[in-house]
PDB file of N, CA and C in Angstrom:
ATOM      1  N   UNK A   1       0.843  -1.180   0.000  1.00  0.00           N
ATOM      2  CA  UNK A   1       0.000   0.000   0.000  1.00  0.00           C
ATOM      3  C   UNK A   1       0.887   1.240   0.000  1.00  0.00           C
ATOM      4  N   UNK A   2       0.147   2.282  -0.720  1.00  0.00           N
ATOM      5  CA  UNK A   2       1.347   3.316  -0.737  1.00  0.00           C
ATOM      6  C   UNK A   2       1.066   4.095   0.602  1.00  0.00           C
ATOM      7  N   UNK A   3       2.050   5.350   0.605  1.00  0.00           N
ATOM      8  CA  UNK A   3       1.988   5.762   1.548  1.00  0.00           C
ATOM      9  C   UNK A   3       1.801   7.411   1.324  1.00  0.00           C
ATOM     10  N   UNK A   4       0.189   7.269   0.948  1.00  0.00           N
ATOM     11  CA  UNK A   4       0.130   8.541   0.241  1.00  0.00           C
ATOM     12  C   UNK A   4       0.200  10.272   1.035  1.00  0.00           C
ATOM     13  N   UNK A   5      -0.169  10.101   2.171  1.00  0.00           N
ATOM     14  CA  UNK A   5      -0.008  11.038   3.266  1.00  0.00           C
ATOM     15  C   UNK A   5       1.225  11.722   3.259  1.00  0.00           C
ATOM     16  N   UNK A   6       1.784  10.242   3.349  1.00  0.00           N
ATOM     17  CA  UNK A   6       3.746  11.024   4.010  1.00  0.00           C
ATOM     18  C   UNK A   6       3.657  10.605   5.964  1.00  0.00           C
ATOM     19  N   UNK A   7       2.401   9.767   5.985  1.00  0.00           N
ATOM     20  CA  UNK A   7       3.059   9.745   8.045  1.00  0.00           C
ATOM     21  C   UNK A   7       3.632   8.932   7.869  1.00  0.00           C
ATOM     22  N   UNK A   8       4.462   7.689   7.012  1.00  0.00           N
ATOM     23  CA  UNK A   8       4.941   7.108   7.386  1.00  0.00           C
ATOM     24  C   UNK A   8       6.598   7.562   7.413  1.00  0.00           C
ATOM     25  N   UNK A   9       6.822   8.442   7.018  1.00  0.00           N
ATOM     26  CA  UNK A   9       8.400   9.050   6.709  1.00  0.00           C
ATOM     27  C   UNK A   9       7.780   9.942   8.160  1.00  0.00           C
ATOM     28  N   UNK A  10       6.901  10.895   8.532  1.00  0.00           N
ATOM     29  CA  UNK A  10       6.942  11.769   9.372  1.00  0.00           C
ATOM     30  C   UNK A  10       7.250  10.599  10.857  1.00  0.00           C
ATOM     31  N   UNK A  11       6.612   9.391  10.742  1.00  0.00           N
ATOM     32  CA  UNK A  11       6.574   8.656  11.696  1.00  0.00           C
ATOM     33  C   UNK A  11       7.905   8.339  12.193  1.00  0.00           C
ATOM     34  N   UNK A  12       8.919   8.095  11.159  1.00  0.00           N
ATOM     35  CA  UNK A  12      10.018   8.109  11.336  1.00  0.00           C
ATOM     36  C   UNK A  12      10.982   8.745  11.944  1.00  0.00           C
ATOM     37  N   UNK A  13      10.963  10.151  11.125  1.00  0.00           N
ATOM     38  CA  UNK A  13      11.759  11.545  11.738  1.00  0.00           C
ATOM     39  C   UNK A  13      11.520  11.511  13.332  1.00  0.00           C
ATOM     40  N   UNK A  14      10.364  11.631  13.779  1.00  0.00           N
ATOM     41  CA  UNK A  14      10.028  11.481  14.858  1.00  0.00           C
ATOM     42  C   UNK A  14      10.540  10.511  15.735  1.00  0.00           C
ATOM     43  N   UNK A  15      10.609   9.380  15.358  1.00  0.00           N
ATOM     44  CA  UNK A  15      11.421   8.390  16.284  1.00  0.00           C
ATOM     45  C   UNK A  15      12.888   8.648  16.525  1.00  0.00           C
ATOM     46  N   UNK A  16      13.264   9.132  15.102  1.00  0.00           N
ATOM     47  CA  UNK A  16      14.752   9.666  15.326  1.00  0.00           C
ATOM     48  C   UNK A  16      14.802  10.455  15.936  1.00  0.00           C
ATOM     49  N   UNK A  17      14.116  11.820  15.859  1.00  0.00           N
ATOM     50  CA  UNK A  17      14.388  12.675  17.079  1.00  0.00           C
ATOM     51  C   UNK A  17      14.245  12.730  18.645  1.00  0.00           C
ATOM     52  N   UNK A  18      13.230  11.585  18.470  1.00  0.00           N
ATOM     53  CA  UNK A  18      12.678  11.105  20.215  1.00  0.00           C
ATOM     54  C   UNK A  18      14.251  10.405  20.901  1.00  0.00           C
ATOM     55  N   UNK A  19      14.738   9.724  19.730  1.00  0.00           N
ATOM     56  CA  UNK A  19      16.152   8.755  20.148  1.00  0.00           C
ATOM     57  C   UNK A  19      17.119  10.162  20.433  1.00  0.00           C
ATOM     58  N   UNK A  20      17.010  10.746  19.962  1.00  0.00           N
ATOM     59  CA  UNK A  20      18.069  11.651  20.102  1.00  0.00           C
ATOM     60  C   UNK A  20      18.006  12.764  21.097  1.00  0.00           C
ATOM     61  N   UNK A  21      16.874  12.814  21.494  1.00  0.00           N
ATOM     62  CA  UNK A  21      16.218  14.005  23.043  1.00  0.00           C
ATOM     63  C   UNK A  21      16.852  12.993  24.066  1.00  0.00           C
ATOM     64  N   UNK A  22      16.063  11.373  24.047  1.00  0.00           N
ATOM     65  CA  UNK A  22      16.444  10.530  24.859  1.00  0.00           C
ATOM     66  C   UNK A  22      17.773  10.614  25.146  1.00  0.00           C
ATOM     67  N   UNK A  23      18.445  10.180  24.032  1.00  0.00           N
ATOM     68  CA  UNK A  23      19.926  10.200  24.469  1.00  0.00           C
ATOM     69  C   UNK A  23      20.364  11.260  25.089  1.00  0.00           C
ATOM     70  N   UNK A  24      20.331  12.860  24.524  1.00  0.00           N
ATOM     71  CA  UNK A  24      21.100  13.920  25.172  1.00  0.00           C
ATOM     72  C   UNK A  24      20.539  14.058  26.479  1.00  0.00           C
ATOM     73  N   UNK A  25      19.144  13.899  27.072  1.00  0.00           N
ATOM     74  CA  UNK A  25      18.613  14.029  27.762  1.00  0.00           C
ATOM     75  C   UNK A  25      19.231  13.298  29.211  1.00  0.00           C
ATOM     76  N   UNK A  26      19.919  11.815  28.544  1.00  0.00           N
ATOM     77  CA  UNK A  26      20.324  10.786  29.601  1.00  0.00           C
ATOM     78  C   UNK A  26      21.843  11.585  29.777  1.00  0.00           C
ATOM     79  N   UNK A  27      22.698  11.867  28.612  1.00  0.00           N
ATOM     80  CA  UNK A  27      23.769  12.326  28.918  1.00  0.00           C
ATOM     81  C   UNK A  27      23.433  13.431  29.851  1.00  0.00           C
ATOM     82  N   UNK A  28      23.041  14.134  29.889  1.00  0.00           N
ATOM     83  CA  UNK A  28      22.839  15.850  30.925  1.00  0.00           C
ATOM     84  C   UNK A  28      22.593  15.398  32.105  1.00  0.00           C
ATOM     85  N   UNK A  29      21.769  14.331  32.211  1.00  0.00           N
ATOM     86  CA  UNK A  29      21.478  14.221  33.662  1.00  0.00           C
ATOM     87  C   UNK A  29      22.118  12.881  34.006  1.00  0.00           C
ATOM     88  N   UNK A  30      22.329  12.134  33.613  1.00  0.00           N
ATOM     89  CA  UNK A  30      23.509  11.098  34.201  1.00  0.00           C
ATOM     90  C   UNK A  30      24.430  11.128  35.211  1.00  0.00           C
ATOM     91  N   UNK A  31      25.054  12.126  35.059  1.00  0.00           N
ATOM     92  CA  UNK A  31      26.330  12.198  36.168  1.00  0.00           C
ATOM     93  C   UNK A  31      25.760  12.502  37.517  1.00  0.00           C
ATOM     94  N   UNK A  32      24.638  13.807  37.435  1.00  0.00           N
ATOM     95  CA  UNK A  32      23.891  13.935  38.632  1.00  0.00           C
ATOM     96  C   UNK A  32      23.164  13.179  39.098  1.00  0.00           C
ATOM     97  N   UNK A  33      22.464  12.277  38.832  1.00  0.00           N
ATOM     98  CA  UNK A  33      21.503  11.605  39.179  1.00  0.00           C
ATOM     99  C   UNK A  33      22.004  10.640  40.067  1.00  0.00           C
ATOM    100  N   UNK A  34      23.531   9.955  39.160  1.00  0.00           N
ATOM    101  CA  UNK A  34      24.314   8.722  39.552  1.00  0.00           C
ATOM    102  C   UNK A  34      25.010   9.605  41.222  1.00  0.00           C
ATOM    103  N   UNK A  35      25.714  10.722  40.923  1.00  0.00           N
ATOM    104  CA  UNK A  35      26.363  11.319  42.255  1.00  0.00           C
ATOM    105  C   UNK A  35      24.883  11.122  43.497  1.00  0.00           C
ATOM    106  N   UNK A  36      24.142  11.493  42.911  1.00  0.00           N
ATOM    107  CA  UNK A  36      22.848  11.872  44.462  1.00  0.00           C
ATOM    108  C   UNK A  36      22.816  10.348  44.698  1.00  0.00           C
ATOM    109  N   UNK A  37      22.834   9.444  43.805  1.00  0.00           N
ATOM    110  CA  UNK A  37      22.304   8.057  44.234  1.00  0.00           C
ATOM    111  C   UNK A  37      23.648   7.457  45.199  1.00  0.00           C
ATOM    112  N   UNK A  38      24.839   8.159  44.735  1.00  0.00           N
ATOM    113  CA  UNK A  38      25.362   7.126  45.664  1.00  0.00           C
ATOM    114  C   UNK A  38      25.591   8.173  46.918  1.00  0.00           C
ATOM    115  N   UNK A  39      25.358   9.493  47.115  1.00  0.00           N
ATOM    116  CA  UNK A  39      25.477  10.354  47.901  1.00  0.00           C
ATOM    117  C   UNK A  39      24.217   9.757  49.002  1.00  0.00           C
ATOM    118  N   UNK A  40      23.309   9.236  48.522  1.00  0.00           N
ATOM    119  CA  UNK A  40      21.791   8.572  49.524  1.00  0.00           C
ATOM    120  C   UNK A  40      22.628   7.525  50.066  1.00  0.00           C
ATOM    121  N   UNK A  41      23.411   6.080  48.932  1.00  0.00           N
ATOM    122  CA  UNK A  41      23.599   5.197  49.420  1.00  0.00           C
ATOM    123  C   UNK A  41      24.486   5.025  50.848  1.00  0.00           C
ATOM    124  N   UNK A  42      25.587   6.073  50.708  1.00  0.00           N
ATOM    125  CA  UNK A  42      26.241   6.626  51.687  1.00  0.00           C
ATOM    126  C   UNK A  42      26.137   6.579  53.230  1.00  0.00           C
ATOM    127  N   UNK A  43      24.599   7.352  52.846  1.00  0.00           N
ATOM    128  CA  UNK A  43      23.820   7.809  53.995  1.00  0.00           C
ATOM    129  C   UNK A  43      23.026   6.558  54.595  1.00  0.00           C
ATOM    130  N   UNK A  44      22.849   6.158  54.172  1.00  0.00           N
ATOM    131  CA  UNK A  44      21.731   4.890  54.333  1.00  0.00           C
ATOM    132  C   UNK A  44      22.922   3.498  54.890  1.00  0.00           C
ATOM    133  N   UNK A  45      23.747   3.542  54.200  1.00  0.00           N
ATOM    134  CA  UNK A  45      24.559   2.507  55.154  1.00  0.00           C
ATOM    135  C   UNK A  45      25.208   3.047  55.478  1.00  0.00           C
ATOM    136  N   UNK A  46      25.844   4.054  56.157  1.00  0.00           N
ATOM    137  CA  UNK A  46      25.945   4.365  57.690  1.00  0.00           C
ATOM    138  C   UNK A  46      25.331   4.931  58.320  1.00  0.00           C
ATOM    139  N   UNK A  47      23.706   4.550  58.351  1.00  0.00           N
ATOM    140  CA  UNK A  47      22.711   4.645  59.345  1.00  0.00           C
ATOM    141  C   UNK A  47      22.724   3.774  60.520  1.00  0.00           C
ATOM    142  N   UNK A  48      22.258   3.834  61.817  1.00  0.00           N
ATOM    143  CA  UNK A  48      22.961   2.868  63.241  1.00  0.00           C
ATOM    144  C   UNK A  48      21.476   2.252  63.036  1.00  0.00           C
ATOM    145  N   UNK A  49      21.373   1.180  62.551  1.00  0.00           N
ATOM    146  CA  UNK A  49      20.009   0.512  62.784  1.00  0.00           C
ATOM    147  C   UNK A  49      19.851  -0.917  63.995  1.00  0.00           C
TER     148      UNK A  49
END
């Protein structure tokens, strides 16, 4: 069937750009996210339970 619209190319672009928000998105916040997590873990085992 053809693809007379064009969503199937728009459908595309779109995934590529979603991959590519995703990615920069993980790079920017990565480093922080990972520091607070082990900055909690820290805290949490050397809690006196």
């Amino acid at each position: 069937m053809n693809d007379l619209t064009g969503l199937g190319k728009v459908a595309e672009s779109v995934d590529s750009v979603t991959k590519e928000l995703r990615q920069l998105i993980y790079e920017f916040l990565s480093p922080g996210t990972k520091g607070a997590g082990e900055y909690i873990a820290d805290k949490v085992r050397y809690l006196d339970l």
